[in-house]
Each structure stands twice: as C-alpha cells, then as structure tokens.
PDB file of N, CA and C in Angstrom:
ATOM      1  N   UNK A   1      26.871   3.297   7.654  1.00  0.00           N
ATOM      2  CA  UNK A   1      26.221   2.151   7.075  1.00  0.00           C
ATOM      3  C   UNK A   1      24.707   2.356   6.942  1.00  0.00           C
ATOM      4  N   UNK A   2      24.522   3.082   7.929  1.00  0.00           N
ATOM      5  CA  UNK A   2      22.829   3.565   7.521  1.00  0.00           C
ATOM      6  C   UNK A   2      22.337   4.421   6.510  1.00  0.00           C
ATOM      7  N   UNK A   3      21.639   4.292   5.793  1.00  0.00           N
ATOM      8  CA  UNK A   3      20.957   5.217   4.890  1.00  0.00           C
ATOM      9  C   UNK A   3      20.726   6.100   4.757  1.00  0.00           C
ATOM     10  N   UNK A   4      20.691   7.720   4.532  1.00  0.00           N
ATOM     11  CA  UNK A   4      20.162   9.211   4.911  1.00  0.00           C
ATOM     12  C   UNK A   4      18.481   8.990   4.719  1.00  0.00           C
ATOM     13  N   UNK A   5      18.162   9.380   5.564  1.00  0.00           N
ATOM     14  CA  UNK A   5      16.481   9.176   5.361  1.00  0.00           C
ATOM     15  C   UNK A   5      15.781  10.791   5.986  1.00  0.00           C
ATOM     16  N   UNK A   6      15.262  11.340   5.509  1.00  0.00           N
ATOM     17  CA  UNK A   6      15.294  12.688   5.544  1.00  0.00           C
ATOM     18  C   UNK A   6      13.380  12.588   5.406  1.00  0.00           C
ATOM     19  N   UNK A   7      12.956  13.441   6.363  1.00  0.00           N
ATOM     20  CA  UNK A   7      11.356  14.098   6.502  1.00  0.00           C
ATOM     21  C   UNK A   7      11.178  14.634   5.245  1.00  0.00           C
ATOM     22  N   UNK A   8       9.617  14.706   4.557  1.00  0.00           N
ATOM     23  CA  UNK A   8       9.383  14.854   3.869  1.00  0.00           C
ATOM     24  C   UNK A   8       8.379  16.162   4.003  1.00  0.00           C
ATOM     25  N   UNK A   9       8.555  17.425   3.711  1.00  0.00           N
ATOM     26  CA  UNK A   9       7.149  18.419   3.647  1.00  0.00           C
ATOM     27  C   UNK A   9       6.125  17.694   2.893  1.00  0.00           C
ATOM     28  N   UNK A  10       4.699  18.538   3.344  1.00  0.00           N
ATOM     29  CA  UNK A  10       3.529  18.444   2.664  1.00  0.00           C
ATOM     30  C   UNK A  10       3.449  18.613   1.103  1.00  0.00           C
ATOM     31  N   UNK A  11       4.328  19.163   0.728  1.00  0.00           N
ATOM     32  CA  UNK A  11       4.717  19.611  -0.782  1.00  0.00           C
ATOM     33  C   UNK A  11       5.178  18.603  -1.228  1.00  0.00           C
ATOM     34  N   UNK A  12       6.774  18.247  -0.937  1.00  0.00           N
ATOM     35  CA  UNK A  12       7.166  17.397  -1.646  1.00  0.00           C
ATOM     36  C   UNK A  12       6.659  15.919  -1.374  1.00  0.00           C
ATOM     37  N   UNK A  13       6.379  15.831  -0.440  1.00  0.00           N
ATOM     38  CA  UNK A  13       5.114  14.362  -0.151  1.00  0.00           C
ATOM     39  C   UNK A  13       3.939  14.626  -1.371  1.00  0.00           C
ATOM     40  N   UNK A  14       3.447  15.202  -1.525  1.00  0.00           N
ATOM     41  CA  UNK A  14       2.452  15.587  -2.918  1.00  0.00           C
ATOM     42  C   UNK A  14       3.099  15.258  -4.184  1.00  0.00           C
ATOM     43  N   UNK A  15       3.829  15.766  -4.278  1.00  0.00           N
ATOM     44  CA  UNK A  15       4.712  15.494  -6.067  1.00  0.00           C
ATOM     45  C   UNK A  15       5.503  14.170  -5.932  1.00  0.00           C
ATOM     46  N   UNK A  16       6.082  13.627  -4.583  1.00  0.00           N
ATOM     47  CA  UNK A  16       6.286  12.336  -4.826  1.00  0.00           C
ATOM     48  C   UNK A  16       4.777  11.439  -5.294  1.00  0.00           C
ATOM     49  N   UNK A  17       4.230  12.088  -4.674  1.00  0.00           N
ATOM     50  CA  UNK A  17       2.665  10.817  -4.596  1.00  0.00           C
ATOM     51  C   UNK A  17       2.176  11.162  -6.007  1.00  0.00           C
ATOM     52  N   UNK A  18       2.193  12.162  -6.773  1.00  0.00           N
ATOM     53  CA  UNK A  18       1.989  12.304  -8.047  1.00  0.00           C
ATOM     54  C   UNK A  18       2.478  11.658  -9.069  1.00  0.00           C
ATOM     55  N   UNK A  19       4.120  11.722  -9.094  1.00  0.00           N
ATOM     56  CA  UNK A  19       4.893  11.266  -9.789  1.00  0.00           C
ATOM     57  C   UNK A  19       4.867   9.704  -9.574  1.00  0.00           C
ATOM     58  N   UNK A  20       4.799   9.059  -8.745  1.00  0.00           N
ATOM     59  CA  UNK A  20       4.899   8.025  -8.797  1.00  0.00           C
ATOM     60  C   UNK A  20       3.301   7.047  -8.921  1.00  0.00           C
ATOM     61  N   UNK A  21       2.533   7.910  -8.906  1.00  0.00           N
ATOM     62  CA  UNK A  21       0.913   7.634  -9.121  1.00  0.00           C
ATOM     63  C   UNK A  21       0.312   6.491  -8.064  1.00  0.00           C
ATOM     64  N   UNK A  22       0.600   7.286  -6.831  1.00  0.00           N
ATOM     65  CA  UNK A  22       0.131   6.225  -5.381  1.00  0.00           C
ATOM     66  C   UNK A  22      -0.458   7.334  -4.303  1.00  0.00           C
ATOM     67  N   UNK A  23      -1.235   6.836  -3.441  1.00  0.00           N
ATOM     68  CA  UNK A  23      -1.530   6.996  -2.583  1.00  0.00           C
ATOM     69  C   UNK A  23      -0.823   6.818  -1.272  1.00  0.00           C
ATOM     70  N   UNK A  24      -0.955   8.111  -0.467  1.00  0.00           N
ATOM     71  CA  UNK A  24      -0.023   8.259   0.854  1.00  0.00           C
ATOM     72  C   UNK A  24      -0.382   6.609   1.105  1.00  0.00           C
ATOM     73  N   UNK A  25      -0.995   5.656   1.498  1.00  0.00           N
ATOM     74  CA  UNK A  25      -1.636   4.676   1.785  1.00  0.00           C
ATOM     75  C   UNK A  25      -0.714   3.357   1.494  1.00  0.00           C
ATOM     76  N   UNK A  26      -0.629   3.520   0.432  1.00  0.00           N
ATOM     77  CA  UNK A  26       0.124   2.622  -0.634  1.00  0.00           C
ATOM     78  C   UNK A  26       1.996   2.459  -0.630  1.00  0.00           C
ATOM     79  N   UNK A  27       1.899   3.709   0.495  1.00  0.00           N
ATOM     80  CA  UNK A  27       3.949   3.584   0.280  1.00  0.00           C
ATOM     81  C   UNK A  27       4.068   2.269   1.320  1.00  0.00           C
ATOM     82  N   UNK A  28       5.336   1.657   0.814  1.00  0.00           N
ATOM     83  CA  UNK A  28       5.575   0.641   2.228  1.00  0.00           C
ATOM     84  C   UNK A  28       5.657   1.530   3.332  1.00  0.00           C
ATOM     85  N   UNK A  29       5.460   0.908   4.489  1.00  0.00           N
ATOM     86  CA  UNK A  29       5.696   1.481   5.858  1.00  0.00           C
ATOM     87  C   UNK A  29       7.306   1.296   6.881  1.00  0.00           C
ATOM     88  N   UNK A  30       6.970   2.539   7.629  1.00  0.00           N
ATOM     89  CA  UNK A  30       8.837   2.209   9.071  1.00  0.00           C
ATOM     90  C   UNK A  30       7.798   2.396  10.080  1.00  0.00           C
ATOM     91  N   UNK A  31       7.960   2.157  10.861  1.00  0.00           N
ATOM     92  CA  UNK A  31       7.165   2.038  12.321  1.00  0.00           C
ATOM     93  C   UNK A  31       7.828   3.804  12.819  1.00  0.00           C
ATOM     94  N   UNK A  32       7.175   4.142  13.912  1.00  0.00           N
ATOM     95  CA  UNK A  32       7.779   5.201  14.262  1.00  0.00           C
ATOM     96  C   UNK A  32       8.352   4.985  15.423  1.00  0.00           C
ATOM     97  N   UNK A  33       8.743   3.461  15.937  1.00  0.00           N
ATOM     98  CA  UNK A  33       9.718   3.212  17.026  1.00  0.00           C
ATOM     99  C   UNK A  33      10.918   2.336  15.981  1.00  0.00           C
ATOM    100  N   UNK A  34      11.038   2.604  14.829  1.00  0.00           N
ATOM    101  CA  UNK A  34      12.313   2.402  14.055  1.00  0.00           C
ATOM    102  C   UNK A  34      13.218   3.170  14.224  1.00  0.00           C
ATOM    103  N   UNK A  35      14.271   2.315  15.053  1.00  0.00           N
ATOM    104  CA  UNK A  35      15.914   3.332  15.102  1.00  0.00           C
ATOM    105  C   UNK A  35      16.185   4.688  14.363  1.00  0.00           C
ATOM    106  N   UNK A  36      15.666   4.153  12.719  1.00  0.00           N
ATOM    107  CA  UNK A  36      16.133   5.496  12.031  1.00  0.00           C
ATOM    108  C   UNK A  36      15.486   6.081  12.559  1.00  0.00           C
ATOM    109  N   UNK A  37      14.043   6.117  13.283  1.00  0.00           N
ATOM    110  CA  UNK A  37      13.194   7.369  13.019  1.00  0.00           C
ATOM    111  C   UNK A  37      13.635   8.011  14.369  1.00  0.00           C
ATOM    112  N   UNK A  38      14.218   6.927  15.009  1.00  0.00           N
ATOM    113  CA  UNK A  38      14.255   7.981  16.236  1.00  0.00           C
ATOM    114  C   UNK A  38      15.276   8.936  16.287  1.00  0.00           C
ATOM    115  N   UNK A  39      16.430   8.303  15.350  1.00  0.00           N
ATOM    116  CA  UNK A  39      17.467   8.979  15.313  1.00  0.00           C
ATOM    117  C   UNK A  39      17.167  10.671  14.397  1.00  0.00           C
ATOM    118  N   UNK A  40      16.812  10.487  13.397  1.00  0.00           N
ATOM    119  CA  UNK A  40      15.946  11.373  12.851  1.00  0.00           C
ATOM    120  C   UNK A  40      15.026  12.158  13.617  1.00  0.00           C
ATOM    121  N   UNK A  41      14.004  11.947  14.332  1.00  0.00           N
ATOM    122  CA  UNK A  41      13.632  12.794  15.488  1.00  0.00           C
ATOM    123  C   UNK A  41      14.205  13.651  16.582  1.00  0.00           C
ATOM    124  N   UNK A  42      15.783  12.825  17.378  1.00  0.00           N
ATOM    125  CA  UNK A  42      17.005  13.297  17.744  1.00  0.00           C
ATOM    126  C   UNK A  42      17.515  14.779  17.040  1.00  0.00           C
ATOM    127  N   UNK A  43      17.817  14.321  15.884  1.00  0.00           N
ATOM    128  CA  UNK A  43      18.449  14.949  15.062  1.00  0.00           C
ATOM    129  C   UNK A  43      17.601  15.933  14.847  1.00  0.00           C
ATOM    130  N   UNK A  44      16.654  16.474  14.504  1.00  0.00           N
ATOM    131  CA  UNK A  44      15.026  17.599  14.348  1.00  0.00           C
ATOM    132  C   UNK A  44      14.911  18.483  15.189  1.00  0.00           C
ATOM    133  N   UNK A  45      15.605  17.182  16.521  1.00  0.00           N
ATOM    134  CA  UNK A  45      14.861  17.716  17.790  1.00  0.00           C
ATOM    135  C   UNK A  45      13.289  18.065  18.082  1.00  0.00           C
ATOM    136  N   UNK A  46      12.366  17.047  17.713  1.00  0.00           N
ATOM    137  CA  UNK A  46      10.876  17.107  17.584  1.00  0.00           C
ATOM    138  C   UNK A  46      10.773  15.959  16.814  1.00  0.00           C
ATOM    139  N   UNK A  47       9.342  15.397  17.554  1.00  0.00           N
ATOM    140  CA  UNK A  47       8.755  14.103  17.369  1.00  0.00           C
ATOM    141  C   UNK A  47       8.585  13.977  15.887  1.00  0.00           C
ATOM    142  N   UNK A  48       8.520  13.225  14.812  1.00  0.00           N
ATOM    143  CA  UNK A  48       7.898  12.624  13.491  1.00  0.00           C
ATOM    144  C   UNK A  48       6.251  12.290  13.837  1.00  0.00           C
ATOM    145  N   UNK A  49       5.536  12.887  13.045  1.00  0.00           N
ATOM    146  CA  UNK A  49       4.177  12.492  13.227  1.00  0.00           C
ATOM    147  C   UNK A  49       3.901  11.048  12.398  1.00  0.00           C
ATOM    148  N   UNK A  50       2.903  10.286  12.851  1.00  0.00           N
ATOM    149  CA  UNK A  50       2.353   9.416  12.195  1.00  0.00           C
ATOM    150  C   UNK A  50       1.774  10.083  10.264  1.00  0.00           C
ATOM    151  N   UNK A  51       1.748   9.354   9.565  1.00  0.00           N
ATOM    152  CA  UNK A  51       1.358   9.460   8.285  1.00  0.00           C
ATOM    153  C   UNK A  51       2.441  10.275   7.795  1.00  0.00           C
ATOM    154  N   UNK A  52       3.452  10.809   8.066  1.00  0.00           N
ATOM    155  CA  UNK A  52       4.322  11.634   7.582  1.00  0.00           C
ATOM    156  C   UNK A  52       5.455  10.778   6.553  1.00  0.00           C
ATOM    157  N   UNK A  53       6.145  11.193   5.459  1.00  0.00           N
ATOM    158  CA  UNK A  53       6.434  10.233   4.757  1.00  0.00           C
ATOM    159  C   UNK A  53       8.224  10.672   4.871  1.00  0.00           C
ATOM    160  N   UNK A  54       9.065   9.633   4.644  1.00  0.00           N
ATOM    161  CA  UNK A  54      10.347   9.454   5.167  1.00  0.00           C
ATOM    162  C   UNK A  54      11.050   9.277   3.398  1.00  0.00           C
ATOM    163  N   UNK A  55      11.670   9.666   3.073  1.00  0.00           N
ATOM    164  CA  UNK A  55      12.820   9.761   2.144  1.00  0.00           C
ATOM    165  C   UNK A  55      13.915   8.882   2.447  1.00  0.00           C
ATOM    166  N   UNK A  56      14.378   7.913   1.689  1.00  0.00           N
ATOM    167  CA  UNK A  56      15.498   7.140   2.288  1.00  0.00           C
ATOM    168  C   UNK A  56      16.394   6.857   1.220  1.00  0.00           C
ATOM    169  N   UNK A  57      17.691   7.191   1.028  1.00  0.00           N
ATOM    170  CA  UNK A  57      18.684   7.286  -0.137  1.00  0.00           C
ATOM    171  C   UNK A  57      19.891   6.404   0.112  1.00  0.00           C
ATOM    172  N   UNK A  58      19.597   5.225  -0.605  1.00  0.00           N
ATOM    173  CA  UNK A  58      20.733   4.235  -0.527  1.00  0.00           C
ATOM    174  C   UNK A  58      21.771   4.306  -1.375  1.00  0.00           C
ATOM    175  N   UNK A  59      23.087   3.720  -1.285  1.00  0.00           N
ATOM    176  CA  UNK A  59      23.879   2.881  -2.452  1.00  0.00           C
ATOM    177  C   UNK A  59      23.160   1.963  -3.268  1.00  0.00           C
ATOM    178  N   UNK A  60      23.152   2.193  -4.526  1.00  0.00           N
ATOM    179  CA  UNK A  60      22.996   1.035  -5.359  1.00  0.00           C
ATOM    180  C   UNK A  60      23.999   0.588  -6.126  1.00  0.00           C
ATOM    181  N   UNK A  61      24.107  -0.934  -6.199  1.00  0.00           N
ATOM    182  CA  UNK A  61      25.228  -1.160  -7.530  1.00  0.00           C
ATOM    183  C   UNK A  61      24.697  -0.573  -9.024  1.00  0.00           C
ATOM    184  N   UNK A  62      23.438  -1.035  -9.353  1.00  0.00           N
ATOM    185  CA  UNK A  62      22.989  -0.519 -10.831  1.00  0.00           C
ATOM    186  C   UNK A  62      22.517   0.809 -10.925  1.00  0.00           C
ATOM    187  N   UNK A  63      22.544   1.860 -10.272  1.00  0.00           N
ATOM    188  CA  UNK A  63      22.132   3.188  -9.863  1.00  0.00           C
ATOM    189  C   UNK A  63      22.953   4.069  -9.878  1.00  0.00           C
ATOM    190  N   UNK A  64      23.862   4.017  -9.016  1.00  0.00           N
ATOM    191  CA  UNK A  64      24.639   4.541  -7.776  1.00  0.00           C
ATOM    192  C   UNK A  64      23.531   4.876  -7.041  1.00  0.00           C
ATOM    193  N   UNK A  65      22.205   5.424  -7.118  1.00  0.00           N
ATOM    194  CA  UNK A  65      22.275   5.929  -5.792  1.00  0.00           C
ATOM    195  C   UNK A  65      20.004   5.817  -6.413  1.00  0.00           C
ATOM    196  N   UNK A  66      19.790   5.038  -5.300  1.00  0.00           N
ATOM    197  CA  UNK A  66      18.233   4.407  -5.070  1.00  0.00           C
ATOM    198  C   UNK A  66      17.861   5.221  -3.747  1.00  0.00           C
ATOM    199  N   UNK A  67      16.470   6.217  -4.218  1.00  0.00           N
ATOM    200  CA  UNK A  67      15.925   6.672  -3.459  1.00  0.00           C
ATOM    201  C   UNK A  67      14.321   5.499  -3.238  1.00  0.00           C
ATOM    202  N   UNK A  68      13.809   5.506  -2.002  1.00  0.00           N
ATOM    203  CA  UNK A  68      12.674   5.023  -1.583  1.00  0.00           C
ATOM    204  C   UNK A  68      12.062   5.788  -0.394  1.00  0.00           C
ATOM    205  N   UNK A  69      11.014   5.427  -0.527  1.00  0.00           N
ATOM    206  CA  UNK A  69       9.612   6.320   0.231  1.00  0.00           C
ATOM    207  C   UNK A  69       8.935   5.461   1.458  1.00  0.00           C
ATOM    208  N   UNK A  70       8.785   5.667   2.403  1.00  0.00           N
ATOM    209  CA  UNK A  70       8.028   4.781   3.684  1.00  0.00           C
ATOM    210  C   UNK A  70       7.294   5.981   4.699  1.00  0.00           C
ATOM    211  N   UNK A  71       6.046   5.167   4.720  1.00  0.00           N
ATOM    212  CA  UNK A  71       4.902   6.035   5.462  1.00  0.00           C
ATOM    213  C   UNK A  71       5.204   5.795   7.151  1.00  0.00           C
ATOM    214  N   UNK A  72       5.218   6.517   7.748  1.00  0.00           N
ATOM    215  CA  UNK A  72       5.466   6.311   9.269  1.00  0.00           C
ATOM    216  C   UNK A  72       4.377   6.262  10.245  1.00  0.00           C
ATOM    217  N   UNK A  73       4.067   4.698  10.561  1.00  0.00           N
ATOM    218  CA  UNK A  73       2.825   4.481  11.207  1.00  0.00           C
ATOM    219  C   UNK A  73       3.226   4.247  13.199  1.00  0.00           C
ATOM    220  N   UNK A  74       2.099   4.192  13.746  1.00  0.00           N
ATOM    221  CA  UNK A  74       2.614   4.059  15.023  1.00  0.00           C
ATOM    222  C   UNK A  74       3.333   2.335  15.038  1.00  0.00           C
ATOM    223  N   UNK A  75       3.735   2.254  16.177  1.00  0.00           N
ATOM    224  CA  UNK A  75       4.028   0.409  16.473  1.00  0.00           C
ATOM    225  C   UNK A  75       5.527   0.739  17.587  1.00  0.00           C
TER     226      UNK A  75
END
C-alpha cells in the first residue's frame, strides 16, 4: 500500500530540478523521521541526509502511474 520512494543522486536531482524549472527549495517536503524514510534508510542500510531529494511513484487512476518529488528536511 505504500508507495516506492527511491533516493535520488546528485545527477538526477539536477535534471529533475531542470526539467521541472524549480529549485531544490521549492519541492514539497517528508521530514526525515517519516516512516518511509526510515524504512528507506533500513533498506540502504545508511542514514538519508537532510536536503537530499526522495522520488515517490504512485498509482494513479488518470496516469497509471504519478511520479512526485519531496525534499528531506530534519523534524
């Protein structure tokens, strides 16, 4: 039921922020004590840094399939 939400390199964090014409600043935010992230960190085996940007790939009805972007701040 959860979403795949997958770390983002320095690279492809760049060409998302291009393509979509925003600033790391500007993505909505996940806290980095959000379940996914921890589970995702689990899963790495190594912490998620702050400012690092998260990939998250849902079901959509009008899509099939809605990707979104969230900056990972402390909290």
């Amino acid at each position: 039921m959860v979403p795949v939400h997958e770390l983002l390199s320095d690279e492809e964090t760049e060409k998302v922020l291009k393509r979509l014409r925003i600033t790391r600043d500007q993505l909505p935010k996940i806290k980095d004590s959000d379940a996914a992230i921890k589970t995702l960190e689990k899963a790495m085996n190594r912490p998620i840094p702050e400012k690092s940007v998260i990939k998250i790939v849902r079901d959509s009805y009008t899509s099939e399939v809605a990707e979104v972007y969230r900056l990972v701040i402390r909290g």
